[in-house]
N, C-alpha and C. Protein backbone atom coordinates (compact mmCIF):
# COMPACT_ATOMS: atom_id res chain seq x y z
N UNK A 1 15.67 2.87 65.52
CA UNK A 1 16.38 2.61 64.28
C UNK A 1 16.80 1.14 64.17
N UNK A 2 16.69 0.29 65.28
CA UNK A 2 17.34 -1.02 65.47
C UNK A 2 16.50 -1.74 64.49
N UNK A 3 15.06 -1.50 64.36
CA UNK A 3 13.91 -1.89 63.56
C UNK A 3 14.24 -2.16 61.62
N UNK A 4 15.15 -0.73 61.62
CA UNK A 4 15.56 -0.82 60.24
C UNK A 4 16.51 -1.90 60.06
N UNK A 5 17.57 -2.41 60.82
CA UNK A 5 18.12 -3.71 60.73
C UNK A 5 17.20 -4.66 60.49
N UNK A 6 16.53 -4.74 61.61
CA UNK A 6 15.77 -5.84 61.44
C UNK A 6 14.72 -5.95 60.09
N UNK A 7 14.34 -5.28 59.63
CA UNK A 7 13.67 -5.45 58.37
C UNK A 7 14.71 -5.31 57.36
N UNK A 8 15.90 -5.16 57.25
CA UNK A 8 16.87 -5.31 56.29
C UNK A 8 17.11 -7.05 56.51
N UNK A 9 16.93 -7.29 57.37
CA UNK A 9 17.01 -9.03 57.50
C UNK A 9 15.93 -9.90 57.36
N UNK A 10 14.52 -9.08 56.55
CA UNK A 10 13.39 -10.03 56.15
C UNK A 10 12.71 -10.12 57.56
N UNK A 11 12.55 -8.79 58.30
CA UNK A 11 11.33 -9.12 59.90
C UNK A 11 12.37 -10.08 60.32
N UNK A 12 13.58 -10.81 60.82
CA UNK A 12 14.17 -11.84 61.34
C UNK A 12 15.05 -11.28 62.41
N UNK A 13 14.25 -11.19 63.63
CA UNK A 13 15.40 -10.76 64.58
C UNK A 13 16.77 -11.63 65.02
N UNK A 14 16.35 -13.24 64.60
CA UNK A 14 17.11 -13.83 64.53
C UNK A 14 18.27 -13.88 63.92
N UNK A 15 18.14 -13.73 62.50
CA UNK A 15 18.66 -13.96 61.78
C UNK A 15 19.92 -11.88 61.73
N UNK A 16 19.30 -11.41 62.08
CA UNK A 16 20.24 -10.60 62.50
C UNK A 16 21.15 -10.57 63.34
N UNK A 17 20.71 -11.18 64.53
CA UNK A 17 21.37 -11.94 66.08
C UNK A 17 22.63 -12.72 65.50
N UNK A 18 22.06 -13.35 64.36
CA UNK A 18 23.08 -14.33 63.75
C UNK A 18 24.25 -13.43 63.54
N UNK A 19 23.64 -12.27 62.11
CA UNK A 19 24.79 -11.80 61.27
C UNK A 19 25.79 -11.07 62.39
N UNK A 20 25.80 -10.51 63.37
CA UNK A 20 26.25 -10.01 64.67
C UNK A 20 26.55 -10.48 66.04
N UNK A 21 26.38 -11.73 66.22
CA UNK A 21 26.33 -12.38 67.15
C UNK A 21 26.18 -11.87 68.43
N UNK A 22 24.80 -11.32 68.35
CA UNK A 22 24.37 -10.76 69.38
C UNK A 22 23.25 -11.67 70.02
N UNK A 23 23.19 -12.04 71.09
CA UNK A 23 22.00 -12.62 71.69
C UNK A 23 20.08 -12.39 71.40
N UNK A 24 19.51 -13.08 71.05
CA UNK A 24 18.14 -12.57 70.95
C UNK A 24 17.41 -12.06 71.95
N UNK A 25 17.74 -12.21 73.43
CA UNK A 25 17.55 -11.46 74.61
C UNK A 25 18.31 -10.03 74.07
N UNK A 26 19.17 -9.79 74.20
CA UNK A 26 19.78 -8.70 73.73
C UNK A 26 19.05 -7.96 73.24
N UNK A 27 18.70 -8.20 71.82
CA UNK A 27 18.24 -7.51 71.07
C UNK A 27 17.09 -7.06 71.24
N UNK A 28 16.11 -7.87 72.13
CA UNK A 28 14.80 -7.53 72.88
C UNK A 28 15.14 -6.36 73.63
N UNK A 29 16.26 -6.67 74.30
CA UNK A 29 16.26 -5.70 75.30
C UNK A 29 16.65 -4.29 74.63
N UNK A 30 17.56 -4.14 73.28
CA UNK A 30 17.51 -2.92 73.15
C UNK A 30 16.64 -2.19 72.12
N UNK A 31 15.72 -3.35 71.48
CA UNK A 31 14.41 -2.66 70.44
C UNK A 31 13.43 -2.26 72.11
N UNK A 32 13.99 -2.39 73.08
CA UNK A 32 12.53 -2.14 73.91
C UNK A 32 13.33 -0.86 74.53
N UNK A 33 14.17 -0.31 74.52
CA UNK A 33 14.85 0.89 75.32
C UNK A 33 15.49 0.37 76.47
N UNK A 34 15.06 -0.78 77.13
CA UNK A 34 16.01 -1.16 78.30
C UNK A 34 17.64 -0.96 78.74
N UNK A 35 18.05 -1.37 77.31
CA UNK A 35 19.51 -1.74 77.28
C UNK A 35 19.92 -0.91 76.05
N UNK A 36 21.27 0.36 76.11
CA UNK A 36 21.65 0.99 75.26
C UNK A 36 22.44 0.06 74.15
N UNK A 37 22.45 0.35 72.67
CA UNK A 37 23.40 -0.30 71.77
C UNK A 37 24.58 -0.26 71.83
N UNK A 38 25.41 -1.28 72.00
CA UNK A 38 26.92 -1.11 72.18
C UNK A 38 27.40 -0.20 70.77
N UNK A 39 28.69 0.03 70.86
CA UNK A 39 28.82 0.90 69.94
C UNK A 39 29.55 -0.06 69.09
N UNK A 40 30.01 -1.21 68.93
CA UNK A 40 30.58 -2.40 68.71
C UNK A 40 29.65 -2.71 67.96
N UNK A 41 28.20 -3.06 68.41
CA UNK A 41 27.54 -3.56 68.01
C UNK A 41 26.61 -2.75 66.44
N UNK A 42 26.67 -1.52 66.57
CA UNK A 42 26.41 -0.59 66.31
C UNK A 42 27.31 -0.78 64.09
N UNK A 43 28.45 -0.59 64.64
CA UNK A 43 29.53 -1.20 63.85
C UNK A 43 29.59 -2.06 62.60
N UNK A 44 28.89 -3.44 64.06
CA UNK A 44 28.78 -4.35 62.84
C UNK A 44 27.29 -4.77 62.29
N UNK A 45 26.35 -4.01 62.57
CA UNK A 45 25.01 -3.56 61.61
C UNK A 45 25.18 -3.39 60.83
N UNK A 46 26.04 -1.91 60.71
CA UNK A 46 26.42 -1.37 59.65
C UNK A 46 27.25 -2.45 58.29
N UNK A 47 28.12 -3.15 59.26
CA UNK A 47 28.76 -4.27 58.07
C UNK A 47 27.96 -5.30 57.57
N UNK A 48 26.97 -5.89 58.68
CA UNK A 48 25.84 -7.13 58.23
C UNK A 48 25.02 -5.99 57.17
N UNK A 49 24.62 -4.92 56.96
CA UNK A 49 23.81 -4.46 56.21
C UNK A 49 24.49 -3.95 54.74
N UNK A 50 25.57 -4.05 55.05
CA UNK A 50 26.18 -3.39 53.64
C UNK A 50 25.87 -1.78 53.66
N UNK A 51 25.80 -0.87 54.96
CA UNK A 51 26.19 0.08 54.79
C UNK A 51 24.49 0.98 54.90
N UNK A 52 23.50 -0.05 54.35
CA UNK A 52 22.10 0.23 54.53
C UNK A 52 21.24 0.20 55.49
N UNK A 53 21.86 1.02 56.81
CA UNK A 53 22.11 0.93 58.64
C UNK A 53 23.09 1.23 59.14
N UNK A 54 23.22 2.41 59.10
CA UNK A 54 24.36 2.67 59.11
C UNK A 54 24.82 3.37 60.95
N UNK A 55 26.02 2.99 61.74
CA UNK A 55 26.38 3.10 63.06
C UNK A 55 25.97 4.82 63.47
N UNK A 56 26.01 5.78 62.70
CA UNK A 56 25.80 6.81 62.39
C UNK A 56 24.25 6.98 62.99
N UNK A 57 23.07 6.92 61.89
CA UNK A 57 21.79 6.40 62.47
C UNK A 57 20.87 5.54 64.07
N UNK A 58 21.93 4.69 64.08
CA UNK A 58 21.79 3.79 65.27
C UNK A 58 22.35 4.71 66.90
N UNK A 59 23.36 5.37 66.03
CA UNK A 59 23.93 6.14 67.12
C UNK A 59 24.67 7.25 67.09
N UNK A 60 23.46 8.37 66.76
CA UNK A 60 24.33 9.47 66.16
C UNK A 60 25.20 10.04 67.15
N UNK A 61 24.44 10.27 68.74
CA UNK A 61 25.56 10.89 69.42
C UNK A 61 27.21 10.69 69.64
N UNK A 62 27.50 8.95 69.33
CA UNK A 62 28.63 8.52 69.32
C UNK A 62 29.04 8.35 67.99
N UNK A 63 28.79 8.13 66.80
CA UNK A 63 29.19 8.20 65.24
C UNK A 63 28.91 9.34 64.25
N UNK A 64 28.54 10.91 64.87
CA UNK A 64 28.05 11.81 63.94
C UNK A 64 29.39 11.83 63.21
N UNK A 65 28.81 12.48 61.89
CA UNK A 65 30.03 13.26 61.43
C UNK A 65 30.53 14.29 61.72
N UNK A 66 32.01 13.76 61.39
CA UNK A 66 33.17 15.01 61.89
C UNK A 66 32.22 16.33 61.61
N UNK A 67 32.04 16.84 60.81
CA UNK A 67 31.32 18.00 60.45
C UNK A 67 30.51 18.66 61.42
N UNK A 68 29.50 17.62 62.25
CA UNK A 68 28.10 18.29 62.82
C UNK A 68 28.90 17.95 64.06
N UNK A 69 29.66 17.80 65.13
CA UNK A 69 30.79 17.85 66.54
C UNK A 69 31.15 18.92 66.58
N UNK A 70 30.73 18.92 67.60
CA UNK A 70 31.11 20.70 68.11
C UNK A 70 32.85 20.44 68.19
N UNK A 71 33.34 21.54 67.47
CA UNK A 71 34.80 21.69 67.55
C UNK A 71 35.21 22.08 69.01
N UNK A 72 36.89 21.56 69.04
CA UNK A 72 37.11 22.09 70.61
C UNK A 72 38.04 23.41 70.09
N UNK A 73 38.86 23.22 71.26
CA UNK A 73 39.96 24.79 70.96
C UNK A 73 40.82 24.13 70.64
N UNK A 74 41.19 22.92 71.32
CA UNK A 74 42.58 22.17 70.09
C UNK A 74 42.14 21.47 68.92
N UNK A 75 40.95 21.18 68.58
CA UNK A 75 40.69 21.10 67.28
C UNK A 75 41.05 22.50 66.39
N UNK A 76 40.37 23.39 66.95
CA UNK A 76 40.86 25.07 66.44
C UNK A 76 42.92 25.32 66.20
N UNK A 77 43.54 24.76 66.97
CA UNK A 77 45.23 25.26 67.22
C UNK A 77 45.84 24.07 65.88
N UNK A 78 45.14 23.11 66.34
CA UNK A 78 45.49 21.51 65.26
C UNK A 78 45.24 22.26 64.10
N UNK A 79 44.11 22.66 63.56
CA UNK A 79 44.01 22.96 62.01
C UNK A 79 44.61 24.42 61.42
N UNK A 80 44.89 24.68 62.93
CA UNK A 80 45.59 26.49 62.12
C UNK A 80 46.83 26.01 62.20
N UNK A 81 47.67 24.99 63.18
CA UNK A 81 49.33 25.16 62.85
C UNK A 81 49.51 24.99 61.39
């Protein structure tokens, strides 16, 4: 999904590196699977893109929505008090 950033920035891995100030090593390293996306980083995609990349996409296991998270049992006690 890192790919969809990057073509939201005109093919410019750079120029994404920029909007995020993330290293261009970096970013090699995590369009190649090496290195997981910070969730920080993740974040501010979402803000360099205006929302069109969203942290969600990039990283659903850590940004799903409330909705699709498996509820716990104090999520269950929280919404019945």
């Amino acid at each position: 999904m890192i790919s969809k950033a990057i073509a939201y920035f005109g093919d410019s891995r750079s120029a994404l590196c920029k909007a995020v100030g993330m290293s261009p090593q970096f970013l090699s390293q995590v369009s190649t699977g090496k290195r997981p996306l910070p969730p920080r980083y993740a974040v501010l995609i979402e803000e360099a893109t205006c929302g069109q990349v969203t942290a969600a996409e990039l990283l659903p296991s850590v940004f799903a929505p409330r909705s699709t998270q498996k509820r716990t049992a104090d999520d269950e006690t929280a919404t019945s008090a």
